[in-house]
N, C-alpha and C. Protein backbone atom coordinates (compact mmCIF):
# COMPACT_ATOMS: atom_id res chain seq x y z
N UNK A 1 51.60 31.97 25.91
CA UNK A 1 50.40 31.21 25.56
C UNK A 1 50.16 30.13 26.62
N UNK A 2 49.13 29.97 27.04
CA UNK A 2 48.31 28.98 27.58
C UNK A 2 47.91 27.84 27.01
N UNK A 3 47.92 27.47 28.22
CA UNK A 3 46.91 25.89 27.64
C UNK A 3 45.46 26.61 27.64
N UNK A 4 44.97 26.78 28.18
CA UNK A 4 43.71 26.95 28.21
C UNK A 4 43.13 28.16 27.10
N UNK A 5 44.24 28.94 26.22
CA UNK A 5 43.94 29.48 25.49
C UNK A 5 44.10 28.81 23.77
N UNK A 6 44.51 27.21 23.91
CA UNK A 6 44.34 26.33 22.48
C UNK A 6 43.48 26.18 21.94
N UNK A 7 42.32 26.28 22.52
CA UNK A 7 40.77 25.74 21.74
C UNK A 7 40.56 27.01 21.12
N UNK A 8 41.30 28.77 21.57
CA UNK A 8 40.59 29.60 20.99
C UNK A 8 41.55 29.65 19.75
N UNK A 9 43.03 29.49 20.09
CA UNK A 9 44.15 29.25 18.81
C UNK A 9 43.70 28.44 17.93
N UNK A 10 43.48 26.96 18.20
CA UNK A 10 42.70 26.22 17.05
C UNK A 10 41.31 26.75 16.16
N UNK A 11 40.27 27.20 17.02
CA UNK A 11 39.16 28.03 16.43
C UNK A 11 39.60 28.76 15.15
N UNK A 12 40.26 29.72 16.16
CA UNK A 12 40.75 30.88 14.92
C UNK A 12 41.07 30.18 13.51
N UNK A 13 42.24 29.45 13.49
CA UNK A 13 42.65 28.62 13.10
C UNK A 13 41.60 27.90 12.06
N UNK A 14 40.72 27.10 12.36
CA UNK A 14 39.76 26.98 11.18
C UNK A 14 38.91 28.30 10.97
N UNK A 15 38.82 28.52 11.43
CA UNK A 15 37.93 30.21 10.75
C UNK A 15 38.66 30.83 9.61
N UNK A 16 39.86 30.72 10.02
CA UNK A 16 40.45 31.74 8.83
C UNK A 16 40.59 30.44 7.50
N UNK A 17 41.14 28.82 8.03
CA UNK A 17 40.51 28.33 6.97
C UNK A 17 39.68 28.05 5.67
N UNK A 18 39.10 27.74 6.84
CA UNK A 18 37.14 27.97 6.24
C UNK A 18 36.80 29.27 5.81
N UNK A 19 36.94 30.12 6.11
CA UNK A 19 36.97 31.93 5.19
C UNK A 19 37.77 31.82 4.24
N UNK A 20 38.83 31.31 3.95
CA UNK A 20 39.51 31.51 3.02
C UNK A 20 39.02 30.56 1.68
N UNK A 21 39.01 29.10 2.20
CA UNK A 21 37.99 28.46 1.25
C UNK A 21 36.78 28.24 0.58
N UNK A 22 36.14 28.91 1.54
CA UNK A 22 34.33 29.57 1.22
C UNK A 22 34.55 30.89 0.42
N UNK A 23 35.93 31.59 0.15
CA UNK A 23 36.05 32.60 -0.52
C UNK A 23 36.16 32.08 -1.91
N UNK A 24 37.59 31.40 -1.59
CA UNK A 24 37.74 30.68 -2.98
C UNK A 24 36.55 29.83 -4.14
N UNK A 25 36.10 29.41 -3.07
CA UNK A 25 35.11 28.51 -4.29
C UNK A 25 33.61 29.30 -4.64
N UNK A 26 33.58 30.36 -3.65
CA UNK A 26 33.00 31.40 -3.82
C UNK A 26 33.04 32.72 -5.26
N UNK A 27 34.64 32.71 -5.26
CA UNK A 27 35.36 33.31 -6.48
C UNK A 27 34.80 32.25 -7.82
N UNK A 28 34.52 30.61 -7.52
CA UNK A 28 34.73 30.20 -8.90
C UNK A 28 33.32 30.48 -9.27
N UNK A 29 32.36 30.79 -8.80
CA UNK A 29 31.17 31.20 -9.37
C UNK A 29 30.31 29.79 -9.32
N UNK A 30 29.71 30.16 -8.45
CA UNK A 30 28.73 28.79 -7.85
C UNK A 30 27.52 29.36 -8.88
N UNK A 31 26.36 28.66 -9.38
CA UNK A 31 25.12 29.70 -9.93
C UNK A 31 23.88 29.22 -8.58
N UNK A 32 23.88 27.98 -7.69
CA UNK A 32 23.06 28.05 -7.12
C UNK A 32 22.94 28.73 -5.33
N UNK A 33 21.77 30.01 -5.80
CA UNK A 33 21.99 30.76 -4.52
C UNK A 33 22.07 29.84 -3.11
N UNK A 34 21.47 28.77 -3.13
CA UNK A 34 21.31 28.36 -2.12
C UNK A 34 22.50 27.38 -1.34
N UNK A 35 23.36 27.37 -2.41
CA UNK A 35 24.66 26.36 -2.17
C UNK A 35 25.65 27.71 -1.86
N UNK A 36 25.36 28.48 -2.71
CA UNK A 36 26.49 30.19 -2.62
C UNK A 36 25.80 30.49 -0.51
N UNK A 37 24.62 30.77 -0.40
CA UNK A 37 24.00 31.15 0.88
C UNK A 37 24.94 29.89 1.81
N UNK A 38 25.02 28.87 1.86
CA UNK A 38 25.29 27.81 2.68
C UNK A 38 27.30 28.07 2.78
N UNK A 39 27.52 28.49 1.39
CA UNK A 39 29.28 28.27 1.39
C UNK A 39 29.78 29.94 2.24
N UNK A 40 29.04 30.65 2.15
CA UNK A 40 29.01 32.10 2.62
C UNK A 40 28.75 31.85 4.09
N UNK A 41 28.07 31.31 4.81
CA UNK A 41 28.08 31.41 6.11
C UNK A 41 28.72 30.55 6.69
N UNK A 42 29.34 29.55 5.88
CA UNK A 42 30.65 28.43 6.37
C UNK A 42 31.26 28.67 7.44
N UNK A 43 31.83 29.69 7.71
CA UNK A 43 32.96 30.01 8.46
C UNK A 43 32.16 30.35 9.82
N UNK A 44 30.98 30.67 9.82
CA UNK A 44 30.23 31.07 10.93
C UNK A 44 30.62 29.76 11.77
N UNK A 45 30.40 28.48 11.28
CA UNK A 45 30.46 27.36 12.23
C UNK A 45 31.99 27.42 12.96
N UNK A 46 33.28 28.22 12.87
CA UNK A 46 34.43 28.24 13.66
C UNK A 46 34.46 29.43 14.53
N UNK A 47 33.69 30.03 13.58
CA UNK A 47 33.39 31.15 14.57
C UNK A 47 32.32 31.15 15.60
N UNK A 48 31.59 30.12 15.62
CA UNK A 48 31.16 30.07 17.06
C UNK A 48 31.61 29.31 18.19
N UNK A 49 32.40 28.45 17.43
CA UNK A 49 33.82 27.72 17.97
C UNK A 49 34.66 28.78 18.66
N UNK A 50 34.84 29.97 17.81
CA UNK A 50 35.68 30.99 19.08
C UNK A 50 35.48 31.42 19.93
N UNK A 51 33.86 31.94 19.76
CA UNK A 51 32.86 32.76 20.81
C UNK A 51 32.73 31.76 21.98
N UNK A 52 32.30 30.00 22.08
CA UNK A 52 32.50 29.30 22.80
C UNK A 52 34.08 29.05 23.86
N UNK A 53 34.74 29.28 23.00
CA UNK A 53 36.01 29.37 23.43
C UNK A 53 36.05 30.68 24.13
N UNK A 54 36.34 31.48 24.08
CA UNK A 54 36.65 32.82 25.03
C UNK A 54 35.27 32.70 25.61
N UNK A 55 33.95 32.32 26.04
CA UNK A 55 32.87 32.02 27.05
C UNK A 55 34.31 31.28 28.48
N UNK A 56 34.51 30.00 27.71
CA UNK A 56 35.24 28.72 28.35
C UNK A 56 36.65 29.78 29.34
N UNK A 57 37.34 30.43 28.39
CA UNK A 57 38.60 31.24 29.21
C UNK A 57 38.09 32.27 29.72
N UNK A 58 36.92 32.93 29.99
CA UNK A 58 36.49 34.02 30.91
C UNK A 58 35.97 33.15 32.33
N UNK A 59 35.06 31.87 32.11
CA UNK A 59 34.81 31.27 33.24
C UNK A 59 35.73 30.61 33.86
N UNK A 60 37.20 30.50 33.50
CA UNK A 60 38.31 30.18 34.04
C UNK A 60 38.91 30.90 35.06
N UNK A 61 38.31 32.27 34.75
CA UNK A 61 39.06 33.61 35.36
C UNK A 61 38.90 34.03 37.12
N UNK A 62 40.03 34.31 37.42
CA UNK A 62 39.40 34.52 39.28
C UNK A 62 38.35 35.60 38.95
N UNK A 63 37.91 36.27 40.55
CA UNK A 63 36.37 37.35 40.56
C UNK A 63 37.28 38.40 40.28
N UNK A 64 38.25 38.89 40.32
CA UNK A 64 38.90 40.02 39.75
C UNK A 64 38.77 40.33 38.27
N UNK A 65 39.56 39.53 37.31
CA UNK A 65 39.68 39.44 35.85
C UNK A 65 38.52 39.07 35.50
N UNK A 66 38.01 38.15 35.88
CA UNK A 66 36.07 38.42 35.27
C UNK A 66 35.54 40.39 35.71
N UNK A 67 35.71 40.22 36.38
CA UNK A 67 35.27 42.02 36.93
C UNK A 67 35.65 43.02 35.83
N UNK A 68 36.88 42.62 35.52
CA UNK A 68 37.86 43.50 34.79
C UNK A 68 37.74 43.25 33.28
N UNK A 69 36.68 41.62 32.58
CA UNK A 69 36.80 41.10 31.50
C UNK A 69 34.91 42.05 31.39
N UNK A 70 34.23 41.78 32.04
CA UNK A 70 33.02 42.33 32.53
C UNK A 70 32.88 44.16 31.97
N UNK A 71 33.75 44.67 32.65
CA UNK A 71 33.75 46.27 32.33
C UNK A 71 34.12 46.43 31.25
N UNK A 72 35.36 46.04 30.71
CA UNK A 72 35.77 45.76 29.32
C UNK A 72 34.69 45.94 28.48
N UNK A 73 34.24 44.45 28.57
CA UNK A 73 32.71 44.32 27.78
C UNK A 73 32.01 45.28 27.24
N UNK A 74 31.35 45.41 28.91
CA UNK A 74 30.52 47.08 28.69
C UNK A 74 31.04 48.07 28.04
N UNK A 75 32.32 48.61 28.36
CA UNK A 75 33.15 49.49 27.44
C UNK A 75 32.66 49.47 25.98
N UNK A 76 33.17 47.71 25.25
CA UNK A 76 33.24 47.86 24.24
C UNK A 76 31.96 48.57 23.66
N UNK A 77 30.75 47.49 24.14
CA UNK A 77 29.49 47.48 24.32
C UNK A 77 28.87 48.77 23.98
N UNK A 78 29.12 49.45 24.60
CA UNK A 78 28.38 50.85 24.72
C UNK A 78 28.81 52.03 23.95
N UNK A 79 30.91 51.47 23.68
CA UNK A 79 31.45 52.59 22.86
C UNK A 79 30.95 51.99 21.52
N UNK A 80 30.92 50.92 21.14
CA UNK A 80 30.34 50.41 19.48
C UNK A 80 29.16 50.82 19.51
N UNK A 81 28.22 50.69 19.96
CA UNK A 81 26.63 51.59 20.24
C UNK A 81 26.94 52.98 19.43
N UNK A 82 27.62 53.49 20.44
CA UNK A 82 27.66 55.03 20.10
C UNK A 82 28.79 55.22 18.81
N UNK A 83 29.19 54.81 18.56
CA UNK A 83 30.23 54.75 17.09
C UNK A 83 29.35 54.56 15.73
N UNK A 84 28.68 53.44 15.51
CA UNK A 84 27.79 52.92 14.59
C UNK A 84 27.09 53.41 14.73
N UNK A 85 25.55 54.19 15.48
CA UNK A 85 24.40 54.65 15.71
C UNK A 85 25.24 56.07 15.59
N UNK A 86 26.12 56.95 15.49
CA UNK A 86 26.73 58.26 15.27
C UNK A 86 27.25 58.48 13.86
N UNK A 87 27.60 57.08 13.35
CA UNK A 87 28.42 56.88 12.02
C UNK A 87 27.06 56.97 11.17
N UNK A 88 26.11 56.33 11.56
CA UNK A 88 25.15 55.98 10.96
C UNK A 88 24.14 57.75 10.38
N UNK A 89 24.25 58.20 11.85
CA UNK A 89 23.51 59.91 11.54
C UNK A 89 24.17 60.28 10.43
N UNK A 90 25.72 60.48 10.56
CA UNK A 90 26.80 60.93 8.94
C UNK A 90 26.79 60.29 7.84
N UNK A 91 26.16 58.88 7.76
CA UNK A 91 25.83 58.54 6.78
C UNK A 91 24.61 59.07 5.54
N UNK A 92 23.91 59.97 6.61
CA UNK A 92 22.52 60.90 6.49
C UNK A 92 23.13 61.99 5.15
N UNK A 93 24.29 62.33 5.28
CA UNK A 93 25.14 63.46 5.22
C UNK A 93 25.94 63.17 4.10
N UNK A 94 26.50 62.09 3.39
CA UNK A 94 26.98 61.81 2.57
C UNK A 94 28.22 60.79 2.70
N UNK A 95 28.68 60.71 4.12
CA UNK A 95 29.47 59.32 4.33
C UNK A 95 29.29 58.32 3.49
N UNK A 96 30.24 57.56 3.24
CA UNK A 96 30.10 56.28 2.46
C UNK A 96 29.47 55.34 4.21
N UNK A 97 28.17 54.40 2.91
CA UNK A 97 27.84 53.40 4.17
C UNK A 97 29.00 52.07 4.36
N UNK A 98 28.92 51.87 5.53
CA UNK A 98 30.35 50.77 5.74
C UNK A 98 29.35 49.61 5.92
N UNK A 99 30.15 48.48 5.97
CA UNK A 99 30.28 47.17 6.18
C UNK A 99 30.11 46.83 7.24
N UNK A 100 28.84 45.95 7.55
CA UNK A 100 28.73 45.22 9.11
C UNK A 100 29.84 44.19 9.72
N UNK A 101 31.16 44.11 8.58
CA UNK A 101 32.15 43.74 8.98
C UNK A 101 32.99 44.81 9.41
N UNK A 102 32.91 45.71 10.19
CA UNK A 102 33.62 47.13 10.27
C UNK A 102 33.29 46.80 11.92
N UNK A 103 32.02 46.81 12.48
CA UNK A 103 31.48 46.21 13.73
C UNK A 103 32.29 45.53 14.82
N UNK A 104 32.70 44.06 14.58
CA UNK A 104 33.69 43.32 15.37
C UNK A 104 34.84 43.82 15.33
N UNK A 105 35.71 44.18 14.36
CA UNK A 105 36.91 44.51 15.08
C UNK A 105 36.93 46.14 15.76
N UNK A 106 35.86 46.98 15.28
CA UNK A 106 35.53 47.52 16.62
C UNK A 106 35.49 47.60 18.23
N UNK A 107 34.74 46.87 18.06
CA UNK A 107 34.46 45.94 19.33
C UNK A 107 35.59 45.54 19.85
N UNK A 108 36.33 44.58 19.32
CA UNK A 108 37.41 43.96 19.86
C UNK A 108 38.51 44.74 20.24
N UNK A 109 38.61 46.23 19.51
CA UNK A 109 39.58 47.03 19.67
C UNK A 109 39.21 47.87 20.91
N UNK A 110 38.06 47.96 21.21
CA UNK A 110 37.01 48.79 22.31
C UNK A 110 37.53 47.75 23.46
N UNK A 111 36.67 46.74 23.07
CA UNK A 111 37.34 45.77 24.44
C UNK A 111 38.99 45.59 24.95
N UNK A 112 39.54 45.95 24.00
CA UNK A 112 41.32 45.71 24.30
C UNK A 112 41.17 47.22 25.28
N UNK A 113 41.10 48.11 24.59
CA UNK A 113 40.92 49.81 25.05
C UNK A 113 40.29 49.37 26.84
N UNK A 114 39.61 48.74 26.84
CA UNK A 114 38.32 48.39 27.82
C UNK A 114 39.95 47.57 29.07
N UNK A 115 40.19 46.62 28.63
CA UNK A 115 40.97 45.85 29.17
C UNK A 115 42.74 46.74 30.02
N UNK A 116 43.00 47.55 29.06
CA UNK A 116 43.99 48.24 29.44
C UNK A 116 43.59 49.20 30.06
N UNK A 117 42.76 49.92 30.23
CA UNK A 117 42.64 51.27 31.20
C UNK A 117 41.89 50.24 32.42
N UNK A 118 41.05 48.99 32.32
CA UNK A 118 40.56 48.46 33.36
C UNK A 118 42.39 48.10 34.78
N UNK A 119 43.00 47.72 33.49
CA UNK A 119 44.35 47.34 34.00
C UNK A 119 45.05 48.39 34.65
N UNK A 120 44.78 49.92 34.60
CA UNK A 120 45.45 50.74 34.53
C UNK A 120 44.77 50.96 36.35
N UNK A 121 43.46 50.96 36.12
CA UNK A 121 42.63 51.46 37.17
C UNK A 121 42.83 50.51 38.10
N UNK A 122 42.96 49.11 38.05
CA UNK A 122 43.14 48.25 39.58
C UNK A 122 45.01 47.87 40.03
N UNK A 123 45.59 48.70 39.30
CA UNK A 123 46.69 48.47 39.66
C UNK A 123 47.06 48.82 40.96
């Protein structure tokens, strides 16, 4: 671990917080939608705390690992495209429809995928 990777450790860190407590008081049965709408997107505010954070440790990066954080991207980018917009035709078909929480760790698993064969290729 890094220094420069604490702000994304702390992020996380309240996100899963704040998700966990916007769940809970979520569970006790709020009746007003508009306080339920506000406690439900809670966690969004750490989570853009993370997205800021990994912005901050990619512009840290020499022109190589940006290159290599870059393709990644696209990887993920383009393989989640074609995953969801393919999942979506089988949904036509009788698939159960999934969760737009199914999406990001997609992605993130695309981008790891993205990161290791990038690693594989400039070795």
């Amino acid at each position: 671990m890094t220094r420069k990777s604490l702000p994304f450790l702390f992020a996380m860190l309240a996100y899963a917080v704040v998700l966990v407590i916007s769940l809970r008081i979520l569970a006790g049965g709020i009746a007003d939608p508009s306080l339920r709408l506000i406690i439900s997107l809670a966690p969004m505010l750490p989570a853009i705390a993370v997205c800021l954070s990994v912005l901050s440790v990619i512009r840290g990066l020499d022109e190589m690992q940006r290159r290599l954080q870059l393709e990644a991207f696209a990887f993920a980018f383009a393989g989640t495209a074609l995953v969801t917009f393919g999942y979506g035709f089988l949904e036509n078909v009788g698939l159960p429809r999934l969760s737009m929480f199914v999406v990001w760790p997609l992605m993130a698993a695309l981008w790891g995928c993205g990161v290791a064969l990038g690693g594989l290729r400039y070795r």
